[in-house]
N, C-alpha and C. Protein backbone atom coordinates (compact mmCIF):
# COMPACT_ATOMS: atom_id res chain seq x y z
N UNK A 1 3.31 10.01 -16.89
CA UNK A 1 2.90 9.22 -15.74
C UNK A 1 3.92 8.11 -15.53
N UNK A 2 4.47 8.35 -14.61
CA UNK A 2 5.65 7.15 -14.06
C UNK A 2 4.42 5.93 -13.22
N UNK A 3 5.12 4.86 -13.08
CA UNK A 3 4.55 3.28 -12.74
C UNK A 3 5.61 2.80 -11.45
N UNK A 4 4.75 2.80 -10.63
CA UNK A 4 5.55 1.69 -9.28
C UNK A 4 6.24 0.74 -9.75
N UNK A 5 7.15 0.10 -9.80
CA UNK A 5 7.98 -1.20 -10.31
C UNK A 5 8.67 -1.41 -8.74
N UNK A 6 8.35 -2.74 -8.72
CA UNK A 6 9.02 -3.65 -7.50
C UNK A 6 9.28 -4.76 -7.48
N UNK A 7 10.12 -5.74 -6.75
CA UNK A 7 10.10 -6.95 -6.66
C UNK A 7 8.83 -7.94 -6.69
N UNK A 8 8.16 -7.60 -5.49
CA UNK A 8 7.06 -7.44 -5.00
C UNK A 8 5.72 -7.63 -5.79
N UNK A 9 5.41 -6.61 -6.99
CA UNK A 9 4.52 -6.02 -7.74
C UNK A 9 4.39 -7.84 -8.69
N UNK A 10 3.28 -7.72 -8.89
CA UNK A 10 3.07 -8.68 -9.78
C UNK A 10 2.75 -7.76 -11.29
N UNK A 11 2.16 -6.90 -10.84
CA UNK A 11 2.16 -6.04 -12.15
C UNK A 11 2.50 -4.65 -12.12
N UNK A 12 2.68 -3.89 -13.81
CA UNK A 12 3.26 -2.45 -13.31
C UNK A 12 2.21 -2.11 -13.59
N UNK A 13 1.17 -1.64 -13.05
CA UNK A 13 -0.14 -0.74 -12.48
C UNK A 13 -0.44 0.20 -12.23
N UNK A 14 0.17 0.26 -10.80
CA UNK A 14 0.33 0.94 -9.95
C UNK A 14 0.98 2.73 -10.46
N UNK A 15 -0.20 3.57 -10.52
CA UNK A 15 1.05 4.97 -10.91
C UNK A 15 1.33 5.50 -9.55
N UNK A 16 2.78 6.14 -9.96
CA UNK A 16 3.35 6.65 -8.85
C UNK A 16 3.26 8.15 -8.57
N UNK A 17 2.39 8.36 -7.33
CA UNK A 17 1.86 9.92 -7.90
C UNK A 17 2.53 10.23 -6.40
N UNK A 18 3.19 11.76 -6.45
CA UNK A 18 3.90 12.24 -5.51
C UNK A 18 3.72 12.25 -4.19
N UNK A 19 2.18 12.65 -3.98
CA UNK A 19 1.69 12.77 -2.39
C UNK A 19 1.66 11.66 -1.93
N UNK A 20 1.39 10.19 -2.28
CA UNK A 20 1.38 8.89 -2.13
C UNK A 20 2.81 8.82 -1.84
N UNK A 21 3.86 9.00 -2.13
CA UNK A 21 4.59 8.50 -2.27
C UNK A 21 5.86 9.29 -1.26
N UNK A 22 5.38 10.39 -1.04
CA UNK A 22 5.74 11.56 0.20
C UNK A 22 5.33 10.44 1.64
N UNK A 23 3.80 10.46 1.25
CA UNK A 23 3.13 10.10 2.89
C UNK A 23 3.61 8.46 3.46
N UNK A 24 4.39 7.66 2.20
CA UNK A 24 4.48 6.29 2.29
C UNK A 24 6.17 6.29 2.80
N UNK A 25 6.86 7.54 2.31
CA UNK A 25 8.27 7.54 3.10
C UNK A 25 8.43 8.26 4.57
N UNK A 26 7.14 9.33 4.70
CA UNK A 26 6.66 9.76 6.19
C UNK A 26 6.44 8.08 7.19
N UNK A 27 5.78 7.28 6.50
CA UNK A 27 5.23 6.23 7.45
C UNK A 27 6.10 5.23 7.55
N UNK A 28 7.00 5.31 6.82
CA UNK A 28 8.25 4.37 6.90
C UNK A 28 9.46 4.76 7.65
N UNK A 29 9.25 6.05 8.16
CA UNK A 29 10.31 7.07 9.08
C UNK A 29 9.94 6.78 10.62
N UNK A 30 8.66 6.93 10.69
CA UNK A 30 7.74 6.92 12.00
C UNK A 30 6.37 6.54 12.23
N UNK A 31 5.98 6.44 13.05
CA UNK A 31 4.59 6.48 13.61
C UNK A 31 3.27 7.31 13.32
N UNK A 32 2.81 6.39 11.96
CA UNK A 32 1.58 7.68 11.28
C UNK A 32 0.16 7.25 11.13
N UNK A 33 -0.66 8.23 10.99
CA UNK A 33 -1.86 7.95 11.26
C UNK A 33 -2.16 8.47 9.45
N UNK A 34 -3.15 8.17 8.68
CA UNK A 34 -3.28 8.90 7.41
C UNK A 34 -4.40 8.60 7.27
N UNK A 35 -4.57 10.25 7.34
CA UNK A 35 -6.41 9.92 6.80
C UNK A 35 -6.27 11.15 5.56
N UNK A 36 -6.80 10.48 4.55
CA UNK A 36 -7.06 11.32 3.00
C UNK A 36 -8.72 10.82 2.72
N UNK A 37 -9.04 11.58 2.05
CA UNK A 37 -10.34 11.60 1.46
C UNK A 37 -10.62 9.60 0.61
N UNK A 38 -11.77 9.24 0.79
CA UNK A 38 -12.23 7.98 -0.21
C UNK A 38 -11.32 8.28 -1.92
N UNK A 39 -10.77 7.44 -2.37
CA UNK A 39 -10.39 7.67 -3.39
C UNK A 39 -9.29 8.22 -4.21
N UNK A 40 -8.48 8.48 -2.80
CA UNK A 40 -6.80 8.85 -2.52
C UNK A 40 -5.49 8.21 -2.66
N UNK A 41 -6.28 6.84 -2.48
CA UNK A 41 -4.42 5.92 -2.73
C UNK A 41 -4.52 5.62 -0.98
N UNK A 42 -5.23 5.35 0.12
CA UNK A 42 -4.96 4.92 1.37
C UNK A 42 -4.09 3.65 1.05
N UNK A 43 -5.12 2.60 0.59
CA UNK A 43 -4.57 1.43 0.46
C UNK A 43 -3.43 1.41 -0.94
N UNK A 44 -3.69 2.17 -1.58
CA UNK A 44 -1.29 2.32 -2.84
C UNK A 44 -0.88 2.45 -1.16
N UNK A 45 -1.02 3.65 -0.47
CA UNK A 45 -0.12 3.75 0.24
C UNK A 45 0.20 2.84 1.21
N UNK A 46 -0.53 2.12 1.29
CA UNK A 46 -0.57 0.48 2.26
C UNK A 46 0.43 -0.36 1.49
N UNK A 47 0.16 -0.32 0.40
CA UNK A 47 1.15 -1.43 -0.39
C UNK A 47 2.50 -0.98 -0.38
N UNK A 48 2.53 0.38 -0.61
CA UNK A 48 3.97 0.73 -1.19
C UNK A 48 4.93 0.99 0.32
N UNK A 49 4.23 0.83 1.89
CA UNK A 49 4.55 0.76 2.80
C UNK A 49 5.29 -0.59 2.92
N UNK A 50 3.87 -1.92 2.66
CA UNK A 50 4.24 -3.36 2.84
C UNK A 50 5.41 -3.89 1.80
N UNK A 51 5.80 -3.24 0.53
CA UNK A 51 6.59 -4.30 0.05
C UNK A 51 7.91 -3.51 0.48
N UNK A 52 8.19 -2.42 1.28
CA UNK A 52 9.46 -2.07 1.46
C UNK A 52 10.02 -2.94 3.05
N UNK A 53 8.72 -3.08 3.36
CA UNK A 53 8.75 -3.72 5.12
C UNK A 53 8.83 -5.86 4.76
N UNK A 54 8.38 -6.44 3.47
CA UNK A 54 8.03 -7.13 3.85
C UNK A 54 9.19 -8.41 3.81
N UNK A 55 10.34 -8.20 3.30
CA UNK A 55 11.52 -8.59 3.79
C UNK A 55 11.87 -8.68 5.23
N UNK A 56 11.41 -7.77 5.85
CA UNK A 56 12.08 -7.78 7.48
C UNK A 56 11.02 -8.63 8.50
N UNK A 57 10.03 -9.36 7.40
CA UNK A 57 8.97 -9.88 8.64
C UNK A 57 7.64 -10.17 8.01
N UNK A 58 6.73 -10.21 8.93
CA UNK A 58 5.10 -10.23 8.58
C UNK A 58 4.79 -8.71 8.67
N UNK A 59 3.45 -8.80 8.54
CA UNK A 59 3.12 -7.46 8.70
C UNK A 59 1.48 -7.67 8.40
N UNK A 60 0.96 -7.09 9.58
CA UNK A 60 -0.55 -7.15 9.97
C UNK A 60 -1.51 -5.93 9.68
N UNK A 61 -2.33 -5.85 8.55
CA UNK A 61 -3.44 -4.86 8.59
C UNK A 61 -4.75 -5.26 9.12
N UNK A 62 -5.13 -4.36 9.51
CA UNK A 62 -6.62 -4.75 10.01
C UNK A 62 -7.23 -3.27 9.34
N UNK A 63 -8.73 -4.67 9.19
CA UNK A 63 -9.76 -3.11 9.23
C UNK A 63 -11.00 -3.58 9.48
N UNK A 64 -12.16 -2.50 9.91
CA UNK A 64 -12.87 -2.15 10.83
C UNK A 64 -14.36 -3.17 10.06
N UNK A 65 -14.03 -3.50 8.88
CA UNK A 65 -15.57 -4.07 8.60
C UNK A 65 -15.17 -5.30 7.49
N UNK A 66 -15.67 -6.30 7.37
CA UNK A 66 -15.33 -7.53 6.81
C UNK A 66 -15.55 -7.29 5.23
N UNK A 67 -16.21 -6.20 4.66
CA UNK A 67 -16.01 -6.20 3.12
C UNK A 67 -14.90 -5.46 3.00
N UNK A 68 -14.44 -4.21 3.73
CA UNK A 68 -13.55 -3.55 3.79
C UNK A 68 -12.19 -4.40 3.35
N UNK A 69 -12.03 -5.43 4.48
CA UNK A 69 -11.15 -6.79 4.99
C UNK A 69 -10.94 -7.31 3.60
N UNK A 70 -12.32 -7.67 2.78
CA UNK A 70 -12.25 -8.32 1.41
C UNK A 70 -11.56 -7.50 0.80
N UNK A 71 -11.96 -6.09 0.80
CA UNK A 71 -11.50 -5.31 -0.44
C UNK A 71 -9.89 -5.28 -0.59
N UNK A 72 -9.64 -5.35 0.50
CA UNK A 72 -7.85 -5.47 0.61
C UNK A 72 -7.57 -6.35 0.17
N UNK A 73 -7.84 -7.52 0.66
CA UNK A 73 -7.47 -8.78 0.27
C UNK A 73 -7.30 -8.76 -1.32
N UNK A 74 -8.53 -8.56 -1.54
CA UNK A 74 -8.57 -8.69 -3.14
C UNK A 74 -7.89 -7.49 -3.78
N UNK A 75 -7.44 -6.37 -3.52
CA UNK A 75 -6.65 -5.52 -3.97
C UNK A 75 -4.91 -5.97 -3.87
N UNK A 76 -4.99 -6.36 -2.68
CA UNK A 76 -3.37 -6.77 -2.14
C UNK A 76 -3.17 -8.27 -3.08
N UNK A 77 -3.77 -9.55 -3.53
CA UNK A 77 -4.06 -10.42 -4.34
C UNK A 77 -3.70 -9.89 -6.14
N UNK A 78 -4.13 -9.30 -5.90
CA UNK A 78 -4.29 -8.65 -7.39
C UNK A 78 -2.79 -8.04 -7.85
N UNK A 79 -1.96 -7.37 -6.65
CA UNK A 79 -1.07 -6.48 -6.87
C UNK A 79 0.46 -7.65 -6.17
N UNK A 80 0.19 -7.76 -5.35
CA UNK A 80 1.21 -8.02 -4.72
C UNK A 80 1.63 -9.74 -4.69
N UNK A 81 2.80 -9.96 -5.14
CA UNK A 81 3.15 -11.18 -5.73
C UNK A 81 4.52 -11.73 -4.17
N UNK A 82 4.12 -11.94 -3.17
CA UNK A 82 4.52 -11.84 -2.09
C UNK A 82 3.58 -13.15 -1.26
């Protein structure tokens, strides 16, 4: 099992599993929509999107329900040293 390592990363955590990591260089090419099953890596793949982008700027997620909103927060808090 290989580990995400980044500038970024506050910790090495994060495993780096292939399909995550396919769909996160698809969304960094172009314009993507990703829907995977509960329990997939949506939000790894959110992160491993934001710390390649977050040099060039801000960068805005939204989502649809305010615990949802928390859960990021507190996932993106936890991981991301940014």
């Amino acid at each position: 099992m290989s580990i995400i390592t980044h500038k970024y990363l506050k910790i090495d955590e994060l495993e780096d599993r292939l399909y995550q990591s396919n769909i996160s260089k698809a969304c960094l090419e172009q314009s993507t929509l990703v829907i995977l099953p509960t329990g997939m890596g949506k939000t790894v793949v959110a992160i491993r999107i934001m710390i390649e982008r977050l040099d060039k700027g801000k960068i805005l997620l939204m989502a649809p329900t305010k615990p949802l909103a928390q859960q990021h927060f507190d996932f993106f808090n936890k991981f991301l040293d940014a």
